[in-house]
C-alpha atoms as a PDB file:
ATOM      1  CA  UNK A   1      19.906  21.041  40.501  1.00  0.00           C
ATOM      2  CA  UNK A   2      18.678  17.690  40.746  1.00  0.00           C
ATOM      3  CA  UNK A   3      21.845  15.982  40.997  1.00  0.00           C
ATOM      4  CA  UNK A   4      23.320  18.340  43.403  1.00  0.00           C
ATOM      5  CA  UNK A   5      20.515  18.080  46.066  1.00  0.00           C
ATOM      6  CA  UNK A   6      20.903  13.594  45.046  1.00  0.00           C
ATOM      7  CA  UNK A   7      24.001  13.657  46.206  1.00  0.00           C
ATOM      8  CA  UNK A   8      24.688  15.885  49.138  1.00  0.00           C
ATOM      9  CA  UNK A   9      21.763  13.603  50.793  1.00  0.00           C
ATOM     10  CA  UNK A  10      23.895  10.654  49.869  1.00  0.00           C
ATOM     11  CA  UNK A  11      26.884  12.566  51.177  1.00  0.00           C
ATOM     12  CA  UNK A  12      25.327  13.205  53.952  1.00  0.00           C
ATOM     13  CA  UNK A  13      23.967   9.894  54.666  1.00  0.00           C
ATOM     14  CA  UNK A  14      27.284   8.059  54.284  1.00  0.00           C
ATOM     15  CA  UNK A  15      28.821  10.724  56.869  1.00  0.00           C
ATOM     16  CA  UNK A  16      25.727   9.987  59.386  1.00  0.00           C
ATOM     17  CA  UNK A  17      26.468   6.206  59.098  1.00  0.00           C
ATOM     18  CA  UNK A  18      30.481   6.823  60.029  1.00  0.00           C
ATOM     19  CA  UNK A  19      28.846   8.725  62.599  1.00  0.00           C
ATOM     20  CA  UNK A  20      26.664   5.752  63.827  1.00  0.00           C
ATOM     21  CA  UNK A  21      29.511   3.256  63.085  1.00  0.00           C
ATOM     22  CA  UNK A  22      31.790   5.062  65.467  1.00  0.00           C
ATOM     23  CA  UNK A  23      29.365   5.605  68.196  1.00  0.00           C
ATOM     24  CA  UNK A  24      28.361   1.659  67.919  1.00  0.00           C
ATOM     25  CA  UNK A  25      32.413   0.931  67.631  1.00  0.00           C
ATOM     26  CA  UNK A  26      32.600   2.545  70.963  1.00  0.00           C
ATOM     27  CA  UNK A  27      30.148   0.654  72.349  1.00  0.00           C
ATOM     28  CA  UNK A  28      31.520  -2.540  70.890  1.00  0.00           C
ATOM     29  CA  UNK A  29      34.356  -1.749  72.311  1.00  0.00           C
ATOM     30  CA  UNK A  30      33.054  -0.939  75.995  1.00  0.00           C
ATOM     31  CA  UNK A  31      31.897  -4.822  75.439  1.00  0.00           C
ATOM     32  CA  UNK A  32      34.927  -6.617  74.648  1.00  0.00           C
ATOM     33  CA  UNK A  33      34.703  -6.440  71.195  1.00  0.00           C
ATOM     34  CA  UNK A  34      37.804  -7.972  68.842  1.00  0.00           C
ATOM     35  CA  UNK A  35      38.560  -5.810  64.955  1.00  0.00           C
ATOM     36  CA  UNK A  36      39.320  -8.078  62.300  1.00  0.00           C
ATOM     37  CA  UNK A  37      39.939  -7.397  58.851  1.00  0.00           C
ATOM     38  CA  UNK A  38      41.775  -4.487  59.514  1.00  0.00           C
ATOM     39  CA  UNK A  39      43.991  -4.854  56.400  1.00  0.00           C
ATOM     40  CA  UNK A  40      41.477  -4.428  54.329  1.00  0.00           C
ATOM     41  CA  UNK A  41      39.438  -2.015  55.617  1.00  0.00           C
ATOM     42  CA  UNK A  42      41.331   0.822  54.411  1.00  0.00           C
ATOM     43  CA  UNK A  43      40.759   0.112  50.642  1.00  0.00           C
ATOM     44  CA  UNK A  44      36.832  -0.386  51.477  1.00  0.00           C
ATOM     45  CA  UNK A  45      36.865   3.656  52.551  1.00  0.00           C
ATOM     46  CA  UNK A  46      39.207   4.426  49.005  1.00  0.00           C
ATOM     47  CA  UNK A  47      36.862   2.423  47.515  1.00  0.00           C
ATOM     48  CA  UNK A  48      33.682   4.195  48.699  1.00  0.00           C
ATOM     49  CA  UNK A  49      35.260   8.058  48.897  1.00  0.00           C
ATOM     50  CA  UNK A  50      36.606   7.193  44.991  1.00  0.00           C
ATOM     51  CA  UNK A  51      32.718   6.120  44.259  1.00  0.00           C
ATOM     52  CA  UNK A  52      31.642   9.153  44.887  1.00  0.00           C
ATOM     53  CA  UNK A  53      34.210  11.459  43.278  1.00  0.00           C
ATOM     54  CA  UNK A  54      33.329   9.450  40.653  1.00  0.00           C
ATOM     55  CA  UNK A  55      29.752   9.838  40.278  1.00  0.00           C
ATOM     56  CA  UNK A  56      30.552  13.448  40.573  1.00  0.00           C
ATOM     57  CA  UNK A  57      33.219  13.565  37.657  1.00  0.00           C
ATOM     58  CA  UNK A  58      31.115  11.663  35.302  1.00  0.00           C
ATOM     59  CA  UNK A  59      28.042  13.872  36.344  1.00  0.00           C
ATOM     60  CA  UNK A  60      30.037  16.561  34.813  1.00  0.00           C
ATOM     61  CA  UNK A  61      31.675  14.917  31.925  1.00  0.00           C
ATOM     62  CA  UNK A  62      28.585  13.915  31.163  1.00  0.00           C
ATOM     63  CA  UNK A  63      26.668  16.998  29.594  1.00  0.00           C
ATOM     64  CA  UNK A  64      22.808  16.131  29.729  1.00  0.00           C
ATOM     65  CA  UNK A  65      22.611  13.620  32.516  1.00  0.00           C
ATOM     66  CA  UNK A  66      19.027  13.493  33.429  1.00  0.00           C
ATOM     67  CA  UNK A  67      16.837  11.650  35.890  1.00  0.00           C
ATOM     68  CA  UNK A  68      15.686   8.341  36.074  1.00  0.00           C
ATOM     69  CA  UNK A  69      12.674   8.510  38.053  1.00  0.00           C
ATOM     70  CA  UNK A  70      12.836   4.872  37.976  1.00  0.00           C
ATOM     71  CA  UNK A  71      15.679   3.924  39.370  1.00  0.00           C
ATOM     72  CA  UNK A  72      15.167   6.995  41.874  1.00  0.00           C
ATOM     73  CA  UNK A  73      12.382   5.156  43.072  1.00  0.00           C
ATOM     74  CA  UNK A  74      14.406   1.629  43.408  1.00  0.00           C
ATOM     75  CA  UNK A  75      16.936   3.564  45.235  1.00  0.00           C
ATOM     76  CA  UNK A  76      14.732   4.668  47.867  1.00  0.00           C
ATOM     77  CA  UNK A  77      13.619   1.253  48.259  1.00  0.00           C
ATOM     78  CA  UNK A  78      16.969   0.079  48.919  1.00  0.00           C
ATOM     79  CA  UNK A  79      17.701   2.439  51.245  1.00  0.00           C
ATOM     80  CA  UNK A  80      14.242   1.375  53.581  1.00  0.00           C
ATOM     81  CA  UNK A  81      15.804  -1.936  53.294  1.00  0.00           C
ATOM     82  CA  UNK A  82      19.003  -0.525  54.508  1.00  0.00           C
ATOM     83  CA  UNK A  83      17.568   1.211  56.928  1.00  0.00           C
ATOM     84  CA  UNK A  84      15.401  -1.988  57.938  1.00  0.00           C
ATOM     85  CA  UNK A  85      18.628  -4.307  58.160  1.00  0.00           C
ATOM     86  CA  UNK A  86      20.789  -1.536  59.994  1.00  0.00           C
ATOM     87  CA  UNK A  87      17.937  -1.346  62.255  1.00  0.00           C
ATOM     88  CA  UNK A  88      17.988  -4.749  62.653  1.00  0.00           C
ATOM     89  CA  UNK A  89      21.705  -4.642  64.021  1.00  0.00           C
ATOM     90  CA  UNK A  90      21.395  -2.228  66.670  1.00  0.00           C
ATOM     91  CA  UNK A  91      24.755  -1.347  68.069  1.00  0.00           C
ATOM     92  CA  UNK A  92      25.911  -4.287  66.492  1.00  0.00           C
ATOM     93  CA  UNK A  93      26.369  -2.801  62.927  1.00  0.00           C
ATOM     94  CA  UNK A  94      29.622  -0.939  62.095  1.00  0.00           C
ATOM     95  CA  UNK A  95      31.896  -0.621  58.602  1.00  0.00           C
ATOM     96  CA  UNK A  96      34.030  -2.431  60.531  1.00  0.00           C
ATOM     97  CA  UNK A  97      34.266  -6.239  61.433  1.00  0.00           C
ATOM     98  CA  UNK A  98      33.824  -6.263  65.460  1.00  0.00           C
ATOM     99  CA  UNK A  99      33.008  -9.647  67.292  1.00  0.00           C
ATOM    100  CA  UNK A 100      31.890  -9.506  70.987  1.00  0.00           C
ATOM    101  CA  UNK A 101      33.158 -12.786  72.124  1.00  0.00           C
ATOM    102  CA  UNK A 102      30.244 -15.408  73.240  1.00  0.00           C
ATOM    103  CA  UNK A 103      27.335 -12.635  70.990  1.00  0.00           C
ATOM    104  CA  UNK A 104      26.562 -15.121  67.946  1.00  0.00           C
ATOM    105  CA  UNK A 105      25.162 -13.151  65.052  1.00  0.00           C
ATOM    106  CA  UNK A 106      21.817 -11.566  65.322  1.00  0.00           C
ATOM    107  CA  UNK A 107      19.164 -13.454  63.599  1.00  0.00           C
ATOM    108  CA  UNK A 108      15.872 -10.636  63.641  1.00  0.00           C
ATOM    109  CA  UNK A 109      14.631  -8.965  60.649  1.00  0.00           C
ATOM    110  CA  UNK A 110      16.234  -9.315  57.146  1.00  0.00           C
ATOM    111  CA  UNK A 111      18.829 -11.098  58.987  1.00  0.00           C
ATOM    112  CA  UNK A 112      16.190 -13.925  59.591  1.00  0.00           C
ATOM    113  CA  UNK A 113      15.975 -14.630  56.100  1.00  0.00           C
ATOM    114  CA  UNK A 114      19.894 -14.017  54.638  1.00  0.00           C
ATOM    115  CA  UNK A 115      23.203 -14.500  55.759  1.00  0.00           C
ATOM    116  CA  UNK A 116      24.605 -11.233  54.808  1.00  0.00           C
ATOM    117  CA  UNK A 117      21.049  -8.516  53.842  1.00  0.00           C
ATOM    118  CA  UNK A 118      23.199  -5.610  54.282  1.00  0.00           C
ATOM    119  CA  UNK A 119      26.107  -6.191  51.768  1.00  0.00           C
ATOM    120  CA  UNK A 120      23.388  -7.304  49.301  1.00  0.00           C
ATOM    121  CA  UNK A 121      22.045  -3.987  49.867  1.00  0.00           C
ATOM    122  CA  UNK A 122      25.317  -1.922  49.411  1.00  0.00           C
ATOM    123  CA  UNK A 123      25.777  -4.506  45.850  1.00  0.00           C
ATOM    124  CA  UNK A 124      22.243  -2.477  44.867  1.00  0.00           C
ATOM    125  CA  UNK A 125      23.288   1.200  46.442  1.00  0.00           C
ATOM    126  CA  UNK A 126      26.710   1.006  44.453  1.00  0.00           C
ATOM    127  CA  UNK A 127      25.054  -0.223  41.055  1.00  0.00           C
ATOM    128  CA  UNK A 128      22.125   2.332  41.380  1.00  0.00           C
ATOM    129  CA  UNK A 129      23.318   5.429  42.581  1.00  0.00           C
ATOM    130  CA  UNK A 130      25.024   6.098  39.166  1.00  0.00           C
ATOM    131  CA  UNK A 131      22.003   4.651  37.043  1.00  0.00           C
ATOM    132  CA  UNK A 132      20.176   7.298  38.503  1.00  0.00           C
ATOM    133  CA  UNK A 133      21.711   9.845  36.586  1.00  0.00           C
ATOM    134  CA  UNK A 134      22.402   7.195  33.772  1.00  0.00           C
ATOM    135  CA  UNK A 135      26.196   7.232  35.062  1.00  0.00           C
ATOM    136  CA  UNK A 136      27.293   3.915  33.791  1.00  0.00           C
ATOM    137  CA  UNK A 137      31.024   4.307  33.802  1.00  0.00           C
ATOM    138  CA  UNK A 138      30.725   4.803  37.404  1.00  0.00           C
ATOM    139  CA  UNK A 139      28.054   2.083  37.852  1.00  0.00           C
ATOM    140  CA  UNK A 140      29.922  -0.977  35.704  1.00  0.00           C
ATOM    141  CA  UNK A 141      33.514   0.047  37.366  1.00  0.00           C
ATOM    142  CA  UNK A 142      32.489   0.419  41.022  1.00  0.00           C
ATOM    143  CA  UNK A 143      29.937  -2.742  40.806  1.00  0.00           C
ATOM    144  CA  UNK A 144      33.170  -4.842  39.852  1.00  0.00           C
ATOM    145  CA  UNK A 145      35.458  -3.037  42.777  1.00  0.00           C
ATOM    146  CA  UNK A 146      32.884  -3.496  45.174  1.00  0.00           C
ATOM    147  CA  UNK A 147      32.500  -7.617  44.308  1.00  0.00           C
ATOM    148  CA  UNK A 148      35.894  -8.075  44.491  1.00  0.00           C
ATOM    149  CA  UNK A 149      36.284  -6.151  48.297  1.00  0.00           C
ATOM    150  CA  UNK A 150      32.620  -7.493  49.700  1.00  0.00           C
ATOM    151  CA  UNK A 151      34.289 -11.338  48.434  1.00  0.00           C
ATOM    152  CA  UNK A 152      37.435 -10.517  50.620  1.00  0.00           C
ATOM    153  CA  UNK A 153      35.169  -8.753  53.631  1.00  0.00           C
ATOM    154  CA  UNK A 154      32.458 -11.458  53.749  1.00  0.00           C
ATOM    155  CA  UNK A 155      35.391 -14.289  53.731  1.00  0.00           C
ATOM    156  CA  UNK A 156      37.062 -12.721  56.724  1.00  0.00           C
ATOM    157  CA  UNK A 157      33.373 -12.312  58.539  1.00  0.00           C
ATOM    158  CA  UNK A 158      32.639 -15.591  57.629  1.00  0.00           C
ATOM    159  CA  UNK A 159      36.109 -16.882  59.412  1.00  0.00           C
ATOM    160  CA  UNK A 160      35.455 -15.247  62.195  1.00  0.00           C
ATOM    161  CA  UNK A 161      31.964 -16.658  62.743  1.00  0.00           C
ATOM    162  CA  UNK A 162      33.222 -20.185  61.881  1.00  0.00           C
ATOM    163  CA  UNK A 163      36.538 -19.937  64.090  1.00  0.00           C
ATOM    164  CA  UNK A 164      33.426 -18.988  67.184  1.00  0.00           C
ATOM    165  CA  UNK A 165      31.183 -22.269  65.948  1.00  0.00           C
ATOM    166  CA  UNK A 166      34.339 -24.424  66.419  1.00  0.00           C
ATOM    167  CA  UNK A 167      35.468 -22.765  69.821  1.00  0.00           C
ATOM    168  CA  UNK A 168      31.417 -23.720  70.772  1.00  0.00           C
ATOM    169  CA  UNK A 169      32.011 -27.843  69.524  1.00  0.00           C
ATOM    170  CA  UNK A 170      35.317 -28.024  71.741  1.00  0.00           C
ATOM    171  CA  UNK A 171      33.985 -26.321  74.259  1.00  0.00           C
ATOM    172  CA  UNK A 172      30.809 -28.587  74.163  1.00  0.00           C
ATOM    173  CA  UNK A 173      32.679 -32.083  73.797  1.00  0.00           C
ATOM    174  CA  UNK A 174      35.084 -31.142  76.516  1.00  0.00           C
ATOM    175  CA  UNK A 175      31.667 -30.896  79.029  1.00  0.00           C
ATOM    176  CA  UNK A 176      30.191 -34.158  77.263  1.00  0.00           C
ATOM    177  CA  UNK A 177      33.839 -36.142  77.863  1.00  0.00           C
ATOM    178  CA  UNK A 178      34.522 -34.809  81.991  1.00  0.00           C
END
């Protein structure tokens, strides 16, 4: 019973954020907003949809599963910090890379402090999810996936941000040399 009422929240929560996501896409979009990373954005939703099949199947393979109350607790912490760094974002944070052209990236609450608080977040949600119902197949496998696709995402956001900062030094010499 426990498990089941775990994760429909966290099925439900992942649909709210697509939810959010799309609305803040539109909005993006209503403000000039350029995708990137499109290629791989595709294998970040197999990636997440096979996550939680998985955590199903191995709920069920696993006969005895029981509750850590522990890392319960650590996973509602991670989620307030989710929640702060979303937050944080505004209409700015999406699953998707968008870039409004002349926005730089917002530097207010966890995003004072790190580059990137909200991937850091999803390395904890994909690692602790399983753990909570001592799933470790699930936790090991989809930690390792998840490194390998937040390395490609973060290299592409990174890009994008650094292509911007050397638009902003041409842009600035050009004044300084007229």
């Amino acid at each position: 019973m426990y498990f089941t009422i775990f994760i429909s929240i966290i099925i439900i929560q992942r649909l709210s954020e697509l939810y959010i996501s799309r609305q803040n896409e539109k909005w993006l979009l209503a403000n000039g907003a350029i995708q990137y990373g499109q290629s791989h954005y595709p294998f970040i939703v197999a990636m997440h949809t096979l996550f939680l099949i998985s955590v199903i199947v191995e709920y069920i393979l696993t006969p005895g599963a029981a509750i850590s109350y522990a890392f319960l607790v650590l996973f509602v912490l991670v989620l307030s910090f989710k929640f702060w760094a979303l937050s944080s974002l505004g209409h700015y944070w999406n699953t998707k890379i968008y870039r409004i052209p002349g926005v730089y990236p917002v530097k207010k609450g966890p995003y004072k402090i790190f580059k990137h608080p909200n991937y850091g977040e999803v390395i904890c949600e994909i690692a602790i999810i399983p753990l909570v119902f001592h799933l470790y197949y699930t936790a090991i496998i989809f930690t390792v996936l998840n490194a390998i696709m937040l390395t490609i995402r973060i290299r592409v956001e990174n890009r994008v941000w650094a292509q911007q900062e050397i638009k902003d030094i041409k842009k600035a010499e050009n004044k300084t040399v007229c």
